[in-house]
PDB file of N, CA and C in Angstrom:
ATOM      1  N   UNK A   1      73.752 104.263 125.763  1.00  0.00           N
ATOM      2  CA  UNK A   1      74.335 104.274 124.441  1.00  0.00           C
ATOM      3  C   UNK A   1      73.186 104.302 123.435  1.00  0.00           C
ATOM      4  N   UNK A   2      73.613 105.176 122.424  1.00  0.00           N
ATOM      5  CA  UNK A   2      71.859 105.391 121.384  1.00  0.00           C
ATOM      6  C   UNK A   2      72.431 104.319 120.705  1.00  0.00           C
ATOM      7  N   UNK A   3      71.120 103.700 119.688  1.00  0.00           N
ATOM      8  CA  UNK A   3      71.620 102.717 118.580  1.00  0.00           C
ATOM      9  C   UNK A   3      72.670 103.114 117.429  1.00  0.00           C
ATOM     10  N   UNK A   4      72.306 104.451 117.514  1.00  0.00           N
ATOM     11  CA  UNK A   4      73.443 104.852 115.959  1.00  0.00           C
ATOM     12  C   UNK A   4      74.893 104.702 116.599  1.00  0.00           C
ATOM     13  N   UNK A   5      74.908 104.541 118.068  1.00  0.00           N
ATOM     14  CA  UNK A   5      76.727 105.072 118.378  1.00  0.00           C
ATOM     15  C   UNK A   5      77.021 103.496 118.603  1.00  0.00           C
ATOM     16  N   UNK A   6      76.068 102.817 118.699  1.00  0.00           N
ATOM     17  CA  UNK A   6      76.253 100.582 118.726  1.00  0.00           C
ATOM     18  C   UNK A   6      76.653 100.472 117.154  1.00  0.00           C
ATOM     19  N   UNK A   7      75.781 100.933 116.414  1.00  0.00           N
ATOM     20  CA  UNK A   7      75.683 100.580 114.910  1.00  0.00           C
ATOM     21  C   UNK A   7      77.274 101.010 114.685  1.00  0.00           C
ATOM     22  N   UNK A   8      77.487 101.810 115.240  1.00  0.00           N
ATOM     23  CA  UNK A   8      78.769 102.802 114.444  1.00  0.00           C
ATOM     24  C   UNK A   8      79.816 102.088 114.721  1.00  0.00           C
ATOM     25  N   UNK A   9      79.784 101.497 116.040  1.00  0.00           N
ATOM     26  CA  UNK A   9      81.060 100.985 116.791  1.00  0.00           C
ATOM     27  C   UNK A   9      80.830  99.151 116.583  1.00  0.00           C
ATOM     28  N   UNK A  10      79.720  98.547 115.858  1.00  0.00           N
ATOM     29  CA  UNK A  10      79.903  97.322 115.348  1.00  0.00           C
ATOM     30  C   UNK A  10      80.310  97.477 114.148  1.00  0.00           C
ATOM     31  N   UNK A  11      79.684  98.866 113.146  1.00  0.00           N
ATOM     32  CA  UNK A  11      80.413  98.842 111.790  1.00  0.00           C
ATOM     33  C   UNK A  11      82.132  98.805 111.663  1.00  0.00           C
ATOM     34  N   UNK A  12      82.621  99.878 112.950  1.00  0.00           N
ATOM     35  CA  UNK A  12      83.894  99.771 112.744  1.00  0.00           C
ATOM     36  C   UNK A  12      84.747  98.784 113.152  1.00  0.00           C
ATOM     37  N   UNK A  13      84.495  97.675 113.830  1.00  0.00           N
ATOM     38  CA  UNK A  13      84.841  96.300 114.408  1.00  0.00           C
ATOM     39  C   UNK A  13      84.428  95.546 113.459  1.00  0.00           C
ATOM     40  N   UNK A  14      83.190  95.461 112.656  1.00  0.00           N
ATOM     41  CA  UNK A  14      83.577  94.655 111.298  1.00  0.00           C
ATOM     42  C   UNK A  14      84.870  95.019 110.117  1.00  0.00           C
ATOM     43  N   UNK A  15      84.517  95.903 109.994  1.00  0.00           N
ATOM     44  CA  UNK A  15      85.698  97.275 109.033  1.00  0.00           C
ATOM     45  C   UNK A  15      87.012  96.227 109.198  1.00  0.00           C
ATOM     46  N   UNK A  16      87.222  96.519 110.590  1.00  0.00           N
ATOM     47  CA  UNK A  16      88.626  96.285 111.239  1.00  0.00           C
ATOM     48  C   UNK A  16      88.725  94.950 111.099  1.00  0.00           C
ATOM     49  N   UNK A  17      87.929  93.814 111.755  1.00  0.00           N
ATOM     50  CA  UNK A  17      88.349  92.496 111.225  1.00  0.00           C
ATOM     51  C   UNK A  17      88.297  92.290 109.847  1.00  0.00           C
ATOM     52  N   UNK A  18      88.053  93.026 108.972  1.00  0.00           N
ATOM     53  CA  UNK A  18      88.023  92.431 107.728  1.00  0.00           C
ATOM     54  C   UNK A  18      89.269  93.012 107.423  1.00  0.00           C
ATOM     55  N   UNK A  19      89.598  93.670 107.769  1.00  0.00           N
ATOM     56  CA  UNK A  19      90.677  94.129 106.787  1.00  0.00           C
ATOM     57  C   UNK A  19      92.030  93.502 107.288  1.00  0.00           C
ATOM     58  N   UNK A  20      91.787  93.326 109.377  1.00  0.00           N
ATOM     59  CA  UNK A  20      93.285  92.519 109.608  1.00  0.00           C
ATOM     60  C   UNK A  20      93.122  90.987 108.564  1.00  0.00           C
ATOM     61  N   UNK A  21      91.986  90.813 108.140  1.00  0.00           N
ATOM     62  CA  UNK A  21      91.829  89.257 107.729  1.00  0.00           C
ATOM     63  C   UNK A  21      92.647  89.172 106.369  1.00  0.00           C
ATOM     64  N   UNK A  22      91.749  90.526 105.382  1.00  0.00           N
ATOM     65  CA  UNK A  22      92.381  90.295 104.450  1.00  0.00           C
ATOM     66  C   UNK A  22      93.832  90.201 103.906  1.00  0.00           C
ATOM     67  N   UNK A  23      94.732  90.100 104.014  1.00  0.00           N
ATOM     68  CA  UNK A  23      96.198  90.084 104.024  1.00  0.00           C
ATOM     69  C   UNK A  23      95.879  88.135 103.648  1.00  0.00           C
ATOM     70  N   UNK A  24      96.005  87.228 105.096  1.00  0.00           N
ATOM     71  CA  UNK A  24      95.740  86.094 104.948  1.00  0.00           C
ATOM     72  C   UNK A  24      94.684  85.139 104.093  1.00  0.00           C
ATOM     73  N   UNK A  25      93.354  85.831 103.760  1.00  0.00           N
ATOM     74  CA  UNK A  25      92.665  85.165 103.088  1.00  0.00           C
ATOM     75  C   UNK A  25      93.438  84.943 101.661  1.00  0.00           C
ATOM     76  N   UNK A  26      93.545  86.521 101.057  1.00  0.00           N
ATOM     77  CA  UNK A  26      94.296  86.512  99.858  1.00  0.00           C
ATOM     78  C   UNK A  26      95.179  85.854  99.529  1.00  0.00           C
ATOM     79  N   UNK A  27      96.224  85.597 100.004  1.00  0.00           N
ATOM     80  CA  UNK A  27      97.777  84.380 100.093  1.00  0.00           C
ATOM     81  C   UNK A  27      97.060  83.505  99.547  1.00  0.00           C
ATOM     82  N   UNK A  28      95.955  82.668 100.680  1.00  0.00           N
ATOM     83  CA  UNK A  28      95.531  81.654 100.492  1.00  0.00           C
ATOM     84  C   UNK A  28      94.448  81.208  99.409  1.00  0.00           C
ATOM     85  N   UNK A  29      93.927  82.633  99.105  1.00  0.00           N
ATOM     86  CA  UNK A  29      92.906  82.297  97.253  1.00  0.00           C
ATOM     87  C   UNK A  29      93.784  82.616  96.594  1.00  0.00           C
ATOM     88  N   UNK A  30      94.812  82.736  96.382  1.00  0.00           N
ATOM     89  CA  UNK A  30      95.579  82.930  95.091  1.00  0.00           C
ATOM     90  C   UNK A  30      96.498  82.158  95.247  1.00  0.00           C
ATOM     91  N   UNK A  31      97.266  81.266  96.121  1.00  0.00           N
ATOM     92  CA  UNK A  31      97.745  80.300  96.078  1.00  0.00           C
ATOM     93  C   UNK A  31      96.895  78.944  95.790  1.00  0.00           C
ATOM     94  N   UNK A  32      95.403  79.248  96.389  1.00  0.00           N
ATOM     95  CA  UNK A  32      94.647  77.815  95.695  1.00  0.00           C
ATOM     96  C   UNK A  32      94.672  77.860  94.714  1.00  0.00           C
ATOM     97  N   UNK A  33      94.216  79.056  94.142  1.00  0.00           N
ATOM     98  CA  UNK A  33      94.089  79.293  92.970  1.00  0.00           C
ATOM     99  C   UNK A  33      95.534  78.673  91.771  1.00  0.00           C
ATOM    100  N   UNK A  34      96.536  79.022  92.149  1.00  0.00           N
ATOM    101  CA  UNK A  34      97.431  78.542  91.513  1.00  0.00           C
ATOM    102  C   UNK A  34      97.472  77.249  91.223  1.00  0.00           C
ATOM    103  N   UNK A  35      97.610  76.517  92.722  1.00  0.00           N
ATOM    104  CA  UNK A  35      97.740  75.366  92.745  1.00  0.00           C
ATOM    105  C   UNK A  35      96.095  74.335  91.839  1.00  0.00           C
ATOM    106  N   UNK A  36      95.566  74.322  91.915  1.00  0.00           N
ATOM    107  CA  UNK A  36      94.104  74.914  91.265  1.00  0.00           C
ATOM    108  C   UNK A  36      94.293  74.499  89.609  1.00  0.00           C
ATOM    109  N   UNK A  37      95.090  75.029  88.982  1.00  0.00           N
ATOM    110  CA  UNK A  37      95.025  75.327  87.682  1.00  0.00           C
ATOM    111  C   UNK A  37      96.341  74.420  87.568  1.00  0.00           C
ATOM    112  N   UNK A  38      97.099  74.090  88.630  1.00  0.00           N
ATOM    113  CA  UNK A  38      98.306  73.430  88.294  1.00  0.00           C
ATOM    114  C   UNK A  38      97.934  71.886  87.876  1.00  0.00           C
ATOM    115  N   UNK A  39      97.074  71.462  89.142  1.00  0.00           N
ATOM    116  CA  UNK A  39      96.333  70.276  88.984  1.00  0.00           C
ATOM    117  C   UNK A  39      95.419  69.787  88.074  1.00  0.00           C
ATOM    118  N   UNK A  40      94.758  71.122  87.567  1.00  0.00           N
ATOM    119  CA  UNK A  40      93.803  71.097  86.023  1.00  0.00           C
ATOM    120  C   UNK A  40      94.566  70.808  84.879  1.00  0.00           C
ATOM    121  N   UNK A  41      95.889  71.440  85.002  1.00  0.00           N
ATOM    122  CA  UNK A  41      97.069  71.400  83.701  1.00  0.00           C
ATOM    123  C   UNK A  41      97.615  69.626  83.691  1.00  0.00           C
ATOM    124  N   UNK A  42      98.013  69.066  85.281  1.00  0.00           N
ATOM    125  CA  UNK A  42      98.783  67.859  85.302  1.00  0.00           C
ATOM    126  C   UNK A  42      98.184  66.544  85.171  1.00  0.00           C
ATOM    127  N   UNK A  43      96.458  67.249  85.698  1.00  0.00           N
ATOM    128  CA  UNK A  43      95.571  66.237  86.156  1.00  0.00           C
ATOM    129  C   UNK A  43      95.894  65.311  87.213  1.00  0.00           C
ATOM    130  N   UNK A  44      96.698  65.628  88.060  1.00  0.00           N
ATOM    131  CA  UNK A  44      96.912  65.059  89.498  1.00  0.00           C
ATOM    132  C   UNK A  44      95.939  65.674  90.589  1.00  0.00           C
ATOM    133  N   UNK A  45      94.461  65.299  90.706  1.00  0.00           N
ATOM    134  CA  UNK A  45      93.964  65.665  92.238  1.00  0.00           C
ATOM    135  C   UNK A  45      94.144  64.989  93.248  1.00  0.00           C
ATOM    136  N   UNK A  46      94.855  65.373  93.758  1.00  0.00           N
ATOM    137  CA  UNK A  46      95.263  65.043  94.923  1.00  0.00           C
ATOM    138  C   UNK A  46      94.569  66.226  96.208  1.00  0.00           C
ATOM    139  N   UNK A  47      93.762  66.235  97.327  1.00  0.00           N
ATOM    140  CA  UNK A  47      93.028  66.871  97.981  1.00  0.00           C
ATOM    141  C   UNK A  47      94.159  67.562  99.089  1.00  0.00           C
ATOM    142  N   UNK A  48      94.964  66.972  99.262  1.00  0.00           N
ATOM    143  CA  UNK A  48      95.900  67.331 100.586  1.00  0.00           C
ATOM    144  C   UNK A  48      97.155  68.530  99.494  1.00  0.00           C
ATOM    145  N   UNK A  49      96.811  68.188  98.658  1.00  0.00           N
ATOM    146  CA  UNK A  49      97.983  69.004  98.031  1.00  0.00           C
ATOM    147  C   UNK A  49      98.047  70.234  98.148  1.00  0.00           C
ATOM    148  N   UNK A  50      97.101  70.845  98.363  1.00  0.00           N
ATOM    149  CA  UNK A  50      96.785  72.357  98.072  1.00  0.00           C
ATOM    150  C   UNK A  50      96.967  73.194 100.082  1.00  0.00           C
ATOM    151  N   UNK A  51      96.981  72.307 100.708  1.00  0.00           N
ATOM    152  CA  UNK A  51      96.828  72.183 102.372  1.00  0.00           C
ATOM    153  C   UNK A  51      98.677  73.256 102.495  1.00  0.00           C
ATOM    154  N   UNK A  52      99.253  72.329 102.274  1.00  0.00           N
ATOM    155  CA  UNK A  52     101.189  72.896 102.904  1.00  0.00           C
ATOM    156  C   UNK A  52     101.219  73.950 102.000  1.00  0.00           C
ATOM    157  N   UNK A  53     101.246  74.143 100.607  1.00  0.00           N
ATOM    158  CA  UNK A  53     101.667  75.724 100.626  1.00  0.00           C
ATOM    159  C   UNK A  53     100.244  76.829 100.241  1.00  0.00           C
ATOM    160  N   UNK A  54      99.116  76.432 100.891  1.00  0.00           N
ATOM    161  CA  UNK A  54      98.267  77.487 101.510  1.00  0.00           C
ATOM    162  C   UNK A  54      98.983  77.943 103.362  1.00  0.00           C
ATOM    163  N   UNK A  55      99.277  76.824 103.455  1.00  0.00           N
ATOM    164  CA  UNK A  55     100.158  76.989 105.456  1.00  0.00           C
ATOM    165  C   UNK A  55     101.125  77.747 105.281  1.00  0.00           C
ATOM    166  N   UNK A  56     102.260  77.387 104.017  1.00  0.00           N
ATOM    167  CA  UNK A  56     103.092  78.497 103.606  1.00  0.00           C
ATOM    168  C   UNK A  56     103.070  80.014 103.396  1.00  0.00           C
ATOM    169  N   UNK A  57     102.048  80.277 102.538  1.00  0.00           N
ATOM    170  CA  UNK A  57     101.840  81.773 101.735  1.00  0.00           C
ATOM    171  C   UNK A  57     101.278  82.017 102.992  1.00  0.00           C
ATOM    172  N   UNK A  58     100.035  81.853 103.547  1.00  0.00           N
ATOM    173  CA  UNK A  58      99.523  82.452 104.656  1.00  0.00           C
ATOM    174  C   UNK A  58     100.999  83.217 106.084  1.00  0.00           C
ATOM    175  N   UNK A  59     101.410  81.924 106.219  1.00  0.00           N
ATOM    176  CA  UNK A  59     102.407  82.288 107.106  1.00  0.00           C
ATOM    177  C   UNK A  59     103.646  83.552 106.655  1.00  0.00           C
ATOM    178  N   UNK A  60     103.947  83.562 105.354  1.00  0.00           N
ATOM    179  CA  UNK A  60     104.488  84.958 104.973  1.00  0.00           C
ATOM    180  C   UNK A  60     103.647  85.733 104.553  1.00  0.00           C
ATOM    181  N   UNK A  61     102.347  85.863 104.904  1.00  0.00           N
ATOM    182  CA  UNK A  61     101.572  86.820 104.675  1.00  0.00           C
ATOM    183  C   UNK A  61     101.642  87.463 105.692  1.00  0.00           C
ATOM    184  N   UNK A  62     101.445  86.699 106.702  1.00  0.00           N
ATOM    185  CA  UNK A  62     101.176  87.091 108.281  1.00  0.00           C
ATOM    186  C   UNK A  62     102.407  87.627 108.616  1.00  0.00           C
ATOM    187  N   UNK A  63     104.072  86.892 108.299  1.00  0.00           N
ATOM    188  CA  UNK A  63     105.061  87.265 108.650  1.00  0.00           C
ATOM    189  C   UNK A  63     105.233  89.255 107.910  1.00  0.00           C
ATOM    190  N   UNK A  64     104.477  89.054 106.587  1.00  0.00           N
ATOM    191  CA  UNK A  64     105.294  90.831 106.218  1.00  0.00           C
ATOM    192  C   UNK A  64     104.106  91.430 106.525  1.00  0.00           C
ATOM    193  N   UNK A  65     102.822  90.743 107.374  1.00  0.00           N
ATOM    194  CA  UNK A  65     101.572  91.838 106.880  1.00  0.00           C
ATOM    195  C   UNK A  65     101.052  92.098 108.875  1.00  0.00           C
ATOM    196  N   UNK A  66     102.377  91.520 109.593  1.00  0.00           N
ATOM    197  CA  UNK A  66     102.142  91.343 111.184  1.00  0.00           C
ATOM    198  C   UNK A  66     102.485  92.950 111.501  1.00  0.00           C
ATOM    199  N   UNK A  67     103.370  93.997 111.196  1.00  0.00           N
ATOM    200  CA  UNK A  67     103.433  95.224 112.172  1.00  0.00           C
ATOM    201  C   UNK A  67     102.435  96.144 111.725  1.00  0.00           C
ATOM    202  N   UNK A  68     102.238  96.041 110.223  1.00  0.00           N
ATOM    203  CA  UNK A  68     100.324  96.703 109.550  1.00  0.00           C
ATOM    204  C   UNK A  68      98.906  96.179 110.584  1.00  0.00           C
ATOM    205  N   UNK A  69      99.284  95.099 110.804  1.00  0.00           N
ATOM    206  CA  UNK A  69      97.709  94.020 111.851  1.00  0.00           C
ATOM    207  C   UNK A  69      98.133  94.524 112.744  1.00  0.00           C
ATOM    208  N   UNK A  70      99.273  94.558 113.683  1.00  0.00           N
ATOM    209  CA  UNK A  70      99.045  94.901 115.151  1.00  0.00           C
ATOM    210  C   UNK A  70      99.026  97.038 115.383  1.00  0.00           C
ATOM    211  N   UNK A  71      99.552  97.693 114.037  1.00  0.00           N
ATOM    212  CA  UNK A  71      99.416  99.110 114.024  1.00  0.00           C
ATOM    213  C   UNK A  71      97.630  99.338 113.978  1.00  0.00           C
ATOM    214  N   UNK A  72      97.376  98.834 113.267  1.00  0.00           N
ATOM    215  CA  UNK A  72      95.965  98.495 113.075  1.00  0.00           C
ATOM    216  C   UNK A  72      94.668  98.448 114.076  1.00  0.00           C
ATOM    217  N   UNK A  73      94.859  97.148 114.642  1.00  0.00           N
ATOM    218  CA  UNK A  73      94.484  97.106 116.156  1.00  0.00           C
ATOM    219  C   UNK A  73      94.927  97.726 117.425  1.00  0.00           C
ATOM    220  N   UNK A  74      95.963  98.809 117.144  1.00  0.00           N
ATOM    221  CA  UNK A  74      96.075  99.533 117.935  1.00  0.00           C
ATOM    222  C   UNK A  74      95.447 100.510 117.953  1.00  0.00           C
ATOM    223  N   UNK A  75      95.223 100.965 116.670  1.00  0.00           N
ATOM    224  CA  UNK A  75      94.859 102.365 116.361  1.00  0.00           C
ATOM    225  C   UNK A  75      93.064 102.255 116.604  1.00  0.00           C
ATOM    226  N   UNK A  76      92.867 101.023 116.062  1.00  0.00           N
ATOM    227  CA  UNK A  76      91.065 100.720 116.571  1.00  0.00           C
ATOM    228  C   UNK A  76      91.091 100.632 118.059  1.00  0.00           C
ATOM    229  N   UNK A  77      91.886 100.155 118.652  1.00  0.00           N
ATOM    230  CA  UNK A  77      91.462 100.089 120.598  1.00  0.00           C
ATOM    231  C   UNK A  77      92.039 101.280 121.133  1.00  0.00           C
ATOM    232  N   UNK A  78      92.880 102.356 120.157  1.00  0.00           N
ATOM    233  CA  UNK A  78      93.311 103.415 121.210  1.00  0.00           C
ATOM    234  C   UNK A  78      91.802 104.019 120.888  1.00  0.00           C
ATOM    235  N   UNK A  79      91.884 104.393 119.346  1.00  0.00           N
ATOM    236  CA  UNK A  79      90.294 105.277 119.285  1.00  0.00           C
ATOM    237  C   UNK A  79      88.790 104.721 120.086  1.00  0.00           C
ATOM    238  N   UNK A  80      89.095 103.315 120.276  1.00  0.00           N
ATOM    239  CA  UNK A  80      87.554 103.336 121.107  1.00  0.00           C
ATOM    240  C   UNK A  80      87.888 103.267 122.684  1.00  0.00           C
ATOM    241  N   UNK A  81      89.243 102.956 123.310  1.00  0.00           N
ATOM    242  CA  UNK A  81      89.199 103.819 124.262  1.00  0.00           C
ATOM    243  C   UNK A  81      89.139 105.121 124.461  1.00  0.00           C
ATOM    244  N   UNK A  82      89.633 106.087 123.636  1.00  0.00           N
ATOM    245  CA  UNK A  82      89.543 107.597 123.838  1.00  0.00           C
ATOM    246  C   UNK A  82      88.147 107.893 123.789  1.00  0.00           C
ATOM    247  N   UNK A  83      87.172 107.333 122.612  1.00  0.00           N
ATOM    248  CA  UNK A  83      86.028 107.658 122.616  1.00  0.00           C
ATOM    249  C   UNK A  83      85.088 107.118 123.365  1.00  0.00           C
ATOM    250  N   UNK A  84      85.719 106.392 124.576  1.00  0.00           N
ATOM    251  CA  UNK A  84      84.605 105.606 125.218  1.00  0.00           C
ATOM    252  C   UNK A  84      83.794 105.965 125.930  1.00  0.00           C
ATOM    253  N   UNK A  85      84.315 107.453 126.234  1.00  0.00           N
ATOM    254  CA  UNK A  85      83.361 108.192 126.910  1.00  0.00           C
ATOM    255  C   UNK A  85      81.855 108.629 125.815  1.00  0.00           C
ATOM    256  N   UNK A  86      81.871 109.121 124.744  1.00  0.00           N
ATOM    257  CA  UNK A  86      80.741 108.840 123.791  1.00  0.00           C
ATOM    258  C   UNK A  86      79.889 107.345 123.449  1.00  0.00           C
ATOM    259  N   UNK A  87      80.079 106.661 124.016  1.00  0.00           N
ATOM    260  CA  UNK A  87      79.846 105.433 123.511  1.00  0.00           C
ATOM    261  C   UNK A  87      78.910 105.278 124.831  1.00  0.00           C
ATOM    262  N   UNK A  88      79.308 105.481 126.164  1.00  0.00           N
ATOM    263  CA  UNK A  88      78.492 105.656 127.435  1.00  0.00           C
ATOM    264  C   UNK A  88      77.614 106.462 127.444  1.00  0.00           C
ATOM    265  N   UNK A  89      77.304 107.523 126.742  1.00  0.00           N
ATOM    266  CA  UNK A  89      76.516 108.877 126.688  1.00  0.00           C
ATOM    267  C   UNK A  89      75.158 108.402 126.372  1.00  0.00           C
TER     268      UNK A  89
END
């Protein structure tokens, strides 16, 4: 395997985890975020507060953003099986 066809095939395995990630990170910075500014407004810090509906948003993130993540990772493991013969070369 030359280095450019390693480089190519770690760039696209970063690519790919970042992007199944992003769906879930987001929920969860913009729900801190909310919650965030709620606590700045009430002045209640409370540390655990922000914990159950980051568990929430994440989990309907994952619930509407699950047949995009697994089309996703399909489409990255069919293409590097098909191409796996280049990757051996």
């Amino acid at each position: 395997m030359s280095p450019e066809l390693a480089i190519e095939l770690a760039r696209r395995a970063l690519l790919t985890a970042g992007l199944l990630a992003l769906p879930a990170l987001a929920a969860g910075l913009i729900v801190g975020l909310v919650v965030s500014i709620f606590q700045a407004i009430t002045q209640i810090h409370e540390i655990t507060l922000t914990f159950i509906p980051k568990m929430i948003a994440i989990g309907i993130a994952l619930y509407f953003f699950l047949p995009w993540m697994i089309k996703t990772m399909l489409y990255y493991t069919s293409t590097l099986y098909i191409n796996f013969s280049l990757f051996l070369r």
